[in-house]
PDB file of N, CA and C in Angstrom:
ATOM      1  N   UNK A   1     108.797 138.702 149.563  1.00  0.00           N
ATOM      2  CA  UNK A   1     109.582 138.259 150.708  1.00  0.00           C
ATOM      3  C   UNK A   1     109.120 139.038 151.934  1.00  0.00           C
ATOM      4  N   UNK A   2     108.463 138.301 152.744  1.00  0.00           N
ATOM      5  CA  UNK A   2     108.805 138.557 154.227  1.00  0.00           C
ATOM      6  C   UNK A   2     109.531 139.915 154.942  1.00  0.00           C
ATOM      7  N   UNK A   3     109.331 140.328 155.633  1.00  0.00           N
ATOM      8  CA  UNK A   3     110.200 141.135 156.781  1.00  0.00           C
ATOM      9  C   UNK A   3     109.870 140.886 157.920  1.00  0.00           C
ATOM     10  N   UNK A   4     111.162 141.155 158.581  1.00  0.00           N
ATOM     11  CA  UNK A   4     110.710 141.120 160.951  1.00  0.00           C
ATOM     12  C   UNK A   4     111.869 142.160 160.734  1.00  0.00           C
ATOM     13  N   UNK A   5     111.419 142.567 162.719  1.00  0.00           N
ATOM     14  CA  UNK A   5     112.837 143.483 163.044  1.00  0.00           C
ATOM     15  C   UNK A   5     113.665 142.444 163.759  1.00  0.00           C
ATOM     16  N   UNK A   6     115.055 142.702 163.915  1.00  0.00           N
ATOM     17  CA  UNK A   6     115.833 142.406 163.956  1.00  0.00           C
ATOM     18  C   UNK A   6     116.572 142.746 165.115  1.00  0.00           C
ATOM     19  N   UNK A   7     117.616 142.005 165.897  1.00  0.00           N
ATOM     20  CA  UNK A   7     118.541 142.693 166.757  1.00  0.00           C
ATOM     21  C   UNK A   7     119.435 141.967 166.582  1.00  0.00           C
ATOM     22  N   UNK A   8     120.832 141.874 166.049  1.00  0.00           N
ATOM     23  CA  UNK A   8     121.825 141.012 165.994  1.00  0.00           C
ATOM     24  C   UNK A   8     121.152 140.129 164.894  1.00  0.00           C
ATOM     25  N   UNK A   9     121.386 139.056 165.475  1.00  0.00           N
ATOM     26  CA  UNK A   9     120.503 137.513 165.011  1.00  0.00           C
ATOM     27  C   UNK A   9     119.274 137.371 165.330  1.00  0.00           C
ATOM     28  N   UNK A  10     118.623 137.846 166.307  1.00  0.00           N
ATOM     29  CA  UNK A  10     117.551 137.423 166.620  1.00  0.00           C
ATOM     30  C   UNK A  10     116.340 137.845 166.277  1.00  0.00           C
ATOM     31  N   UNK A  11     115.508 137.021 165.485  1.00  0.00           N
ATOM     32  CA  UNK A  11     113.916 138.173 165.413  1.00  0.00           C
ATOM     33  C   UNK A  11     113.291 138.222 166.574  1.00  0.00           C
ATOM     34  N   UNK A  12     112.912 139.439 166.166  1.00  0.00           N
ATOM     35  CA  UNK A  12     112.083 140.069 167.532  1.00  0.00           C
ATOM     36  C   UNK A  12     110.629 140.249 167.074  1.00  0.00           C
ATOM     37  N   UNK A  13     110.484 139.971 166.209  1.00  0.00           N
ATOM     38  CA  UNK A  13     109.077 140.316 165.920  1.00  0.00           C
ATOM     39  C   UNK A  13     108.310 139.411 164.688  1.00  0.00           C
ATOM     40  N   UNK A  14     107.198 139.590 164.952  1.00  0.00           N
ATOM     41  CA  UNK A  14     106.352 138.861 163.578  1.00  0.00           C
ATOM     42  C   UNK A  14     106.616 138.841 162.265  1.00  0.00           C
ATOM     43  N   UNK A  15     106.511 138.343 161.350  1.00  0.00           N
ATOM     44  CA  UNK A  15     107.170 138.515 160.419  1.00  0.00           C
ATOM     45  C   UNK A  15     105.986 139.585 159.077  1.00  0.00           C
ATOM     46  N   UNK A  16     105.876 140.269 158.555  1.00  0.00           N
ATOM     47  CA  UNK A  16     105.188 141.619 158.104  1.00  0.00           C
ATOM     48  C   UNK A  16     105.318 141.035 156.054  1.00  0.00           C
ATOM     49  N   UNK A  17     104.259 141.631 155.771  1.00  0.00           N
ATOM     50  CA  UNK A  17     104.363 141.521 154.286  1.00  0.00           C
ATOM     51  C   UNK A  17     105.340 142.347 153.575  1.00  0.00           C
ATOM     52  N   UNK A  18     105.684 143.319 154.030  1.00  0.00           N
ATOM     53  CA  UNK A  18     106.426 144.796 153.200  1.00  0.00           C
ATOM     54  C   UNK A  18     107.501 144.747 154.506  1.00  0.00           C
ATOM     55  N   UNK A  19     108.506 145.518 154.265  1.00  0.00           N
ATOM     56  CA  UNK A  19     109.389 146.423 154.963  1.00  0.00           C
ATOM     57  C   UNK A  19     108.568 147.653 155.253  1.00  0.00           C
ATOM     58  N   UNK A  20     107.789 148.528 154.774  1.00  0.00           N
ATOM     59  CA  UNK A  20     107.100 149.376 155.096  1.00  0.00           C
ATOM     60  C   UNK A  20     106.577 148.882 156.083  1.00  0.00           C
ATOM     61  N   UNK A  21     105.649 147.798 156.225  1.00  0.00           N
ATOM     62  CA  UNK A  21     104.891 147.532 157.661  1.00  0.00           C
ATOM     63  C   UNK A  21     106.164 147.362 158.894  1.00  0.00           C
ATOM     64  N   UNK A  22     107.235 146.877 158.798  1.00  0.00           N
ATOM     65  CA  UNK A  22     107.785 146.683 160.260  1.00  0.00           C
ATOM     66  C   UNK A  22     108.370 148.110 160.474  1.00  0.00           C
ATOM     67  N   UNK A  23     108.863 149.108 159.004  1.00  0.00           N
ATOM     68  CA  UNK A  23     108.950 150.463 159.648  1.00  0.00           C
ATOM     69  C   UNK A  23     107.927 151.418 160.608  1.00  0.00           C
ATOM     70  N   UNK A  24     106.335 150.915 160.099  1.00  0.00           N
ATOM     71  CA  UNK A  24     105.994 151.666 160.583  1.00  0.00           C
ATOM     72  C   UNK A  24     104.977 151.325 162.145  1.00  0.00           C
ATOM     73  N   UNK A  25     105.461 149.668 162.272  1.00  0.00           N
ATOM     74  CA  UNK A  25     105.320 149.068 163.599  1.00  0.00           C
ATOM     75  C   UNK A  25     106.514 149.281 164.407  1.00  0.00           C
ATOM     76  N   UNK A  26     107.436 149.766 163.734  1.00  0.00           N
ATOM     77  CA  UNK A  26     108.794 150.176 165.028  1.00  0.00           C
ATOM     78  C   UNK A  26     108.377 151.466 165.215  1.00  0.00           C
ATOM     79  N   UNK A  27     108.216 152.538 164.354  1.00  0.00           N
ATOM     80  CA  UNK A  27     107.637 153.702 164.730  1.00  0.00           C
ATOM     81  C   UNK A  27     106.620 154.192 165.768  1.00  0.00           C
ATOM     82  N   UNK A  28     105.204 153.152 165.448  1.00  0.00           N
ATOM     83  CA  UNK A  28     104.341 153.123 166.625  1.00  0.00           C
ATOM     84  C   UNK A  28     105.130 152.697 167.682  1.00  0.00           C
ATOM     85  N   UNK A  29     106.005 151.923 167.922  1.00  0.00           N
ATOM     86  CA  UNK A  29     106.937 151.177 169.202  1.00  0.00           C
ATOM     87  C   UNK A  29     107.530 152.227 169.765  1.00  0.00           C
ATOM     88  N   UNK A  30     107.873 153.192 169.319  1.00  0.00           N
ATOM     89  CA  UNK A  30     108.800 154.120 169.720  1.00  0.00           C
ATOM     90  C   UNK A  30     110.049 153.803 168.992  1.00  0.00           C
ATOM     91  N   UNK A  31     110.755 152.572 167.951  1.00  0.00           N
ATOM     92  CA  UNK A  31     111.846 152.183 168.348  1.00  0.00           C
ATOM     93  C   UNK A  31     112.629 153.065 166.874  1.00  0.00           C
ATOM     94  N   UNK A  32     112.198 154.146 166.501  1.00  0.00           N
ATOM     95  CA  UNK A  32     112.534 154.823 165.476  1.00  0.00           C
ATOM     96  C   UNK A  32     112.928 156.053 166.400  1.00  0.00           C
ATOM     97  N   UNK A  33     114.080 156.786 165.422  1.00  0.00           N
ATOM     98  CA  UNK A  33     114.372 158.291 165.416  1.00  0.00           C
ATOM     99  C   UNK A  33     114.643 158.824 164.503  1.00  0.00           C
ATOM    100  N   UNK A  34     114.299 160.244 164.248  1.00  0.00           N
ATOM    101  CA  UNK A  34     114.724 161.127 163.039  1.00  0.00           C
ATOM    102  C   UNK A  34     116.204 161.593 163.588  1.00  0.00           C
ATOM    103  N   UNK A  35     117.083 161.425 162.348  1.00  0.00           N
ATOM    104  CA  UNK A  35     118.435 162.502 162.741  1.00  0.00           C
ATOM    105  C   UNK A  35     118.968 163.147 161.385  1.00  0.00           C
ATOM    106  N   UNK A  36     119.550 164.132 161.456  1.00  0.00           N
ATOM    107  CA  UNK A  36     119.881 165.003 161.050  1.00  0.00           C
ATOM    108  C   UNK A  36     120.230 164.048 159.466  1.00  0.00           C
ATOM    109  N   UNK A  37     120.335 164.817 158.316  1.00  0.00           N
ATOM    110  CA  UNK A  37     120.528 163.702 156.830  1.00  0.00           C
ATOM    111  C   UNK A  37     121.740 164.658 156.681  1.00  0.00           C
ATOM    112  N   UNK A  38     122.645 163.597 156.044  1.00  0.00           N
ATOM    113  CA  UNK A  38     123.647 163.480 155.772  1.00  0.00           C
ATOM    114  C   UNK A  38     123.646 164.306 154.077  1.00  0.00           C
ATOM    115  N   UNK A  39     124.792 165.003 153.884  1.00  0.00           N
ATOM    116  CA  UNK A  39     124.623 165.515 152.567  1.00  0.00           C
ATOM    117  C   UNK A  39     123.806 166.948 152.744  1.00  0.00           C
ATOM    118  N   UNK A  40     123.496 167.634 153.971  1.00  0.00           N
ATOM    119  CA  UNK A  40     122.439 168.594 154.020  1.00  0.00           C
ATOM    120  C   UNK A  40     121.074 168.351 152.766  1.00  0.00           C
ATOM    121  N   UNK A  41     120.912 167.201 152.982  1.00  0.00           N
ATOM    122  CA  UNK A  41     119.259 166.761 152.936  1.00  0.00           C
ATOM    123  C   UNK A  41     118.625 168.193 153.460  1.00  0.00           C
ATOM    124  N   UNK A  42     117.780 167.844 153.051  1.00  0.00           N
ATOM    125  CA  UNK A  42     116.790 169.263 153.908  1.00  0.00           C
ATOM    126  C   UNK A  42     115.600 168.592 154.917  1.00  0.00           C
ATOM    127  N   UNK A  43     115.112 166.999 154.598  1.00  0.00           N
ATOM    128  CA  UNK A  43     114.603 166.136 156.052  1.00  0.00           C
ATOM    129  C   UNK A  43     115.525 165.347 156.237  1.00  0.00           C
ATOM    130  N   UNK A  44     115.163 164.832 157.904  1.00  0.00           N
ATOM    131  CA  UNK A  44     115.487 164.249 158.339  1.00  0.00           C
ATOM    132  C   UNK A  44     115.544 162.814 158.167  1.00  0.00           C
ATOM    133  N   UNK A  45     116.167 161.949 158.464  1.00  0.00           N
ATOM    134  CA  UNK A  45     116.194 160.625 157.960  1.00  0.00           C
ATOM    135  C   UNK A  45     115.856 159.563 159.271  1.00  0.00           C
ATOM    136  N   UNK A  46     115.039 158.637 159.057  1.00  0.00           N
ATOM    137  CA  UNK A  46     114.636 157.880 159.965  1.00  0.00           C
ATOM    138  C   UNK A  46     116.056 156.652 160.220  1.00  0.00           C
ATOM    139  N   UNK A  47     116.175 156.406 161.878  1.00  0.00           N
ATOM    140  CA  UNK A  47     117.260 155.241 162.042  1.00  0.00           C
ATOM    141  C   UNK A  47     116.278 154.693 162.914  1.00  0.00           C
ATOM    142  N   UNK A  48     116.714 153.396 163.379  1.00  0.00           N
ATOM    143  CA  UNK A  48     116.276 152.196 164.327  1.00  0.00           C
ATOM    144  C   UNK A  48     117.353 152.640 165.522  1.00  0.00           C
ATOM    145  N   UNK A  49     116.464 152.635 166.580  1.00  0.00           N
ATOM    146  CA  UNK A  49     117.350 152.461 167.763  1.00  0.00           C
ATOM    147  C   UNK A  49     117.890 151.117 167.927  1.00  0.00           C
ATOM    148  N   UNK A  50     119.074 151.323 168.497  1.00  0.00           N
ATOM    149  CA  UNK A  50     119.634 150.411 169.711  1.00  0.00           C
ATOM    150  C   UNK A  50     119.946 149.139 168.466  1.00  0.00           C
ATOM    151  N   UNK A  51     120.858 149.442 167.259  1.00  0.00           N
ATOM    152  CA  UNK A  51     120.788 148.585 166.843  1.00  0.00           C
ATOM    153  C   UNK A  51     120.118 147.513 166.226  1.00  0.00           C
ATOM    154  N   UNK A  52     118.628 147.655 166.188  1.00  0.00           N
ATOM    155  CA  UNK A  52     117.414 147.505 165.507  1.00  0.00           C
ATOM    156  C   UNK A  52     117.602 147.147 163.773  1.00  0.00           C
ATOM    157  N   UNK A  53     117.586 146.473 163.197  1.00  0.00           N
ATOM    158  CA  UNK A  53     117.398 146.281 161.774  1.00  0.00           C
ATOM    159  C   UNK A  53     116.187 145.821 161.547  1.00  0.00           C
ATOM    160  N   UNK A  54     115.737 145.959 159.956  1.00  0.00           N
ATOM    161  CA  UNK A  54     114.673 145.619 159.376  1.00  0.00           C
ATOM    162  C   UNK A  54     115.274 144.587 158.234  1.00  0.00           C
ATOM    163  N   UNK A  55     114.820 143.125 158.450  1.00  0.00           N
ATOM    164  CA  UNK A  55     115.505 142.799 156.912  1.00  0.00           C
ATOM    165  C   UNK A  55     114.512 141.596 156.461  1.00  0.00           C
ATOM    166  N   UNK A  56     114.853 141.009 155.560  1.00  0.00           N
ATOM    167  CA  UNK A  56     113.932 140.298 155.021  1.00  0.00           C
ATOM    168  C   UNK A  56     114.188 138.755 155.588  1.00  0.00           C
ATOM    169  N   UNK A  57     112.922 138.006 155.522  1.00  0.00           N
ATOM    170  CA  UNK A  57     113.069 136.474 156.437  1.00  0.00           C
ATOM    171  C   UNK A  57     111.980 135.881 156.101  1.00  0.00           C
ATOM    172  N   UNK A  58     112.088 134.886 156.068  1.00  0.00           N
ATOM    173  CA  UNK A  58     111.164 133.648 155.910  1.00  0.00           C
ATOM    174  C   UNK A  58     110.111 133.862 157.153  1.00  0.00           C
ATOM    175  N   UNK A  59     109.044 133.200 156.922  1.00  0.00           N
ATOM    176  CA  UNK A  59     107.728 133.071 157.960  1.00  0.00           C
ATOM    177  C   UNK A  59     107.946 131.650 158.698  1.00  0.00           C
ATOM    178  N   UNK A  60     107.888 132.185 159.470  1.00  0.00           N
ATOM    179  CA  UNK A  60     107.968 130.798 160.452  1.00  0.00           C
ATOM    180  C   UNK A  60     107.346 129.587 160.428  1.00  0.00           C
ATOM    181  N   UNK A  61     106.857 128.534 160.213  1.00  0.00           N
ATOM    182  CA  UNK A  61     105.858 127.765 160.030  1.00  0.00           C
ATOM    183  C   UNK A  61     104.419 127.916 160.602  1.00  0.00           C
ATOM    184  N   UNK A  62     103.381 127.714 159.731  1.00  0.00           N
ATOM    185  CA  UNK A  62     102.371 128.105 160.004  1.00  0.00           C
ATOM    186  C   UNK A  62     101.653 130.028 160.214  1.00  0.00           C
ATOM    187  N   UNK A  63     102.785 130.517 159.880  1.00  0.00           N
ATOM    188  CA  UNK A  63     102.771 131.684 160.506  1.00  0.00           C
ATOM    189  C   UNK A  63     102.634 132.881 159.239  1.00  0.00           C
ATOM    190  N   UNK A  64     101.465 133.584 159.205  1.00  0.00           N
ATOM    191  CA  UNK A  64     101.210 134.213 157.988  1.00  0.00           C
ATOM    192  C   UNK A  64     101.385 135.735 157.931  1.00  0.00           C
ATOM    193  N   UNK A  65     102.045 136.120 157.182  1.00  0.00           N
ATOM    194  CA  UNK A  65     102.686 137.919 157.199  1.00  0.00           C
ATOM    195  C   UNK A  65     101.403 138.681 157.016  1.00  0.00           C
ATOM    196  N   UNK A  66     100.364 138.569 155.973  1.00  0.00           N
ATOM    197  CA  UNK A  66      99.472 139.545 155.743  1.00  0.00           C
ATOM    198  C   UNK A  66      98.601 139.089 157.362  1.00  0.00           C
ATOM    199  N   UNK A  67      98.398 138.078 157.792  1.00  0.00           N
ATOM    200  CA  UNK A  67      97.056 137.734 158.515  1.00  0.00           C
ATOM    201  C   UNK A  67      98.104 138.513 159.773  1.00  0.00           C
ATOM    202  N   UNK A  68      99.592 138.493 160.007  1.00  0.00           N
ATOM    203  CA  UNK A  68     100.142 139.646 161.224  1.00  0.00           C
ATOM    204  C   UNK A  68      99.556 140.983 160.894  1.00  0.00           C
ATOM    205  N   UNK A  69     100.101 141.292 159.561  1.00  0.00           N
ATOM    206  CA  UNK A  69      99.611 142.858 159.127  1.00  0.00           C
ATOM    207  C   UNK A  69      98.073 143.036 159.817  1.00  0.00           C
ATOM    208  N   UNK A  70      97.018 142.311 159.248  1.00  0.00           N
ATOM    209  CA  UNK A  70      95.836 142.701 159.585  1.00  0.00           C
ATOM    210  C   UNK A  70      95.561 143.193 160.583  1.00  0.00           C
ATOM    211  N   UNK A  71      96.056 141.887 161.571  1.00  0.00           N
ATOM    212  CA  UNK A  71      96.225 142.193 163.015  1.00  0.00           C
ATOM    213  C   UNK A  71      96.621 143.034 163.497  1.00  0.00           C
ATOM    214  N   UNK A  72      97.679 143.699 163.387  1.00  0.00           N
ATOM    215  CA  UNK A  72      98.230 144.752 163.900  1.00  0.00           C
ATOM    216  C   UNK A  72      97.138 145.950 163.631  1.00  0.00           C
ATOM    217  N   UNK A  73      96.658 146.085 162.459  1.00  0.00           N
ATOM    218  CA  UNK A  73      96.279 147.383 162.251  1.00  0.00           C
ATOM    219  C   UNK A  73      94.283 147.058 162.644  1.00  0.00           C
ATOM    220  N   UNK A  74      93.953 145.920 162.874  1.00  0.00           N
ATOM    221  CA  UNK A  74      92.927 145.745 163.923  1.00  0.00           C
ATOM    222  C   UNK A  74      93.159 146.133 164.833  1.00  0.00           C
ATOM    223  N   UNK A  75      93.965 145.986 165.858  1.00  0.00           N
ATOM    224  CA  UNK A  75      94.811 146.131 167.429  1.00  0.00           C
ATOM    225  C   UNK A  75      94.758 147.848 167.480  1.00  0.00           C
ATOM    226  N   UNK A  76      95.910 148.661 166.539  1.00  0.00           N
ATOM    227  CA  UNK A  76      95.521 149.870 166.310  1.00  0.00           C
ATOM    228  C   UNK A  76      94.185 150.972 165.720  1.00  0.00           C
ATOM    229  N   UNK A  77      93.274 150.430 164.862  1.00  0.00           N
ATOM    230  CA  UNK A  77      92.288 150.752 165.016  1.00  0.00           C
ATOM    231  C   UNK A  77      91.484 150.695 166.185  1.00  0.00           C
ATOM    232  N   UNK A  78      91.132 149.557 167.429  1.00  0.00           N
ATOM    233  CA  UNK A  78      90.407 149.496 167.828  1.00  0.00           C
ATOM    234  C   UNK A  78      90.834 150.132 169.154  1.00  0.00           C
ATOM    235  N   UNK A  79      92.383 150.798 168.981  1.00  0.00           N
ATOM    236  CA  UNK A  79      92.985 151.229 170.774  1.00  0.00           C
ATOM    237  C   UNK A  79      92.478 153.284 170.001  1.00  0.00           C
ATOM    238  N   UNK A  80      92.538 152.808 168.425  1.00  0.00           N
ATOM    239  CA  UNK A  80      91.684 154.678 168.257  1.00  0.00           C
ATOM    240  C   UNK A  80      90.270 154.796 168.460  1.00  0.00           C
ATOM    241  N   UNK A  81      89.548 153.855 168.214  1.00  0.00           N
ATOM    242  CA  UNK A  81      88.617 153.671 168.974  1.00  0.00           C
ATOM    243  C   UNK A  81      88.387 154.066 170.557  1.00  0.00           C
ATOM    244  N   UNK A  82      88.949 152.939 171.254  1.00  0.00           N
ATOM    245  CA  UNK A  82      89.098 153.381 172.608  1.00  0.00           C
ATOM    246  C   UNK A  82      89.685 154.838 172.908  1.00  0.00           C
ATOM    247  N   UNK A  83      90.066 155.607 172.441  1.00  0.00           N
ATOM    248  CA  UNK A  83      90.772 157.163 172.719  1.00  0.00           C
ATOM    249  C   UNK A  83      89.604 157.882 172.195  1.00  0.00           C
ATOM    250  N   UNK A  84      88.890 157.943 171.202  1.00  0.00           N
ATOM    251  CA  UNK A  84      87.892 158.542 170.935  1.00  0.00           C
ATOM    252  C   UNK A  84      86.509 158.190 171.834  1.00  0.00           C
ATOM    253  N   UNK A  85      86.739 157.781 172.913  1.00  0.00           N
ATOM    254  CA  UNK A  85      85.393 157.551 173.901  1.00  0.00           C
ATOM    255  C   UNK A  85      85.689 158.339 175.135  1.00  0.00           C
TER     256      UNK A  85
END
């Protein structure tokens, strides 16, 4: 199954093969924070800002989760690229 992020009802984003991938495309976004874990955890626990969810969803028509994944991490490889010049 599918994942996007979420706000309310609305997707906001592409739809991702794993939940791992839209965690760690909100992260690059900024739209993650660490806060304090509950239970005196000894790390911190990641939340979504501003009301942000991650949940699972159907692909839109025509619209393929791994061929987003790829993309994304083409897009980010090639902007580490550009920083290493």
């Amino acid at each position: 199954m599918p994942y996007a992020l979420f706000c309310d009802d609305a997707k906001l984003s592409k739809t991702y093969p794993t939940e791992a991938d839209v965690w760690k495309l909100a992260a690059e976004s900024g739209l993650v924070s660490d806060v304090a874990s509950k239970n005196g955890q000894p790390a911190p626990r990641r939340v979504l800002d501003n009301d942000y969810e991650i949940r699972p969803c159907q692909a839109d028509p025509g619209e393929s989760p791994e061929k987003n994944e790829r993309e994304a991490q083409e897009q980010k490889d090639f902007q580490l690229q550009l920083k290493g010049r």
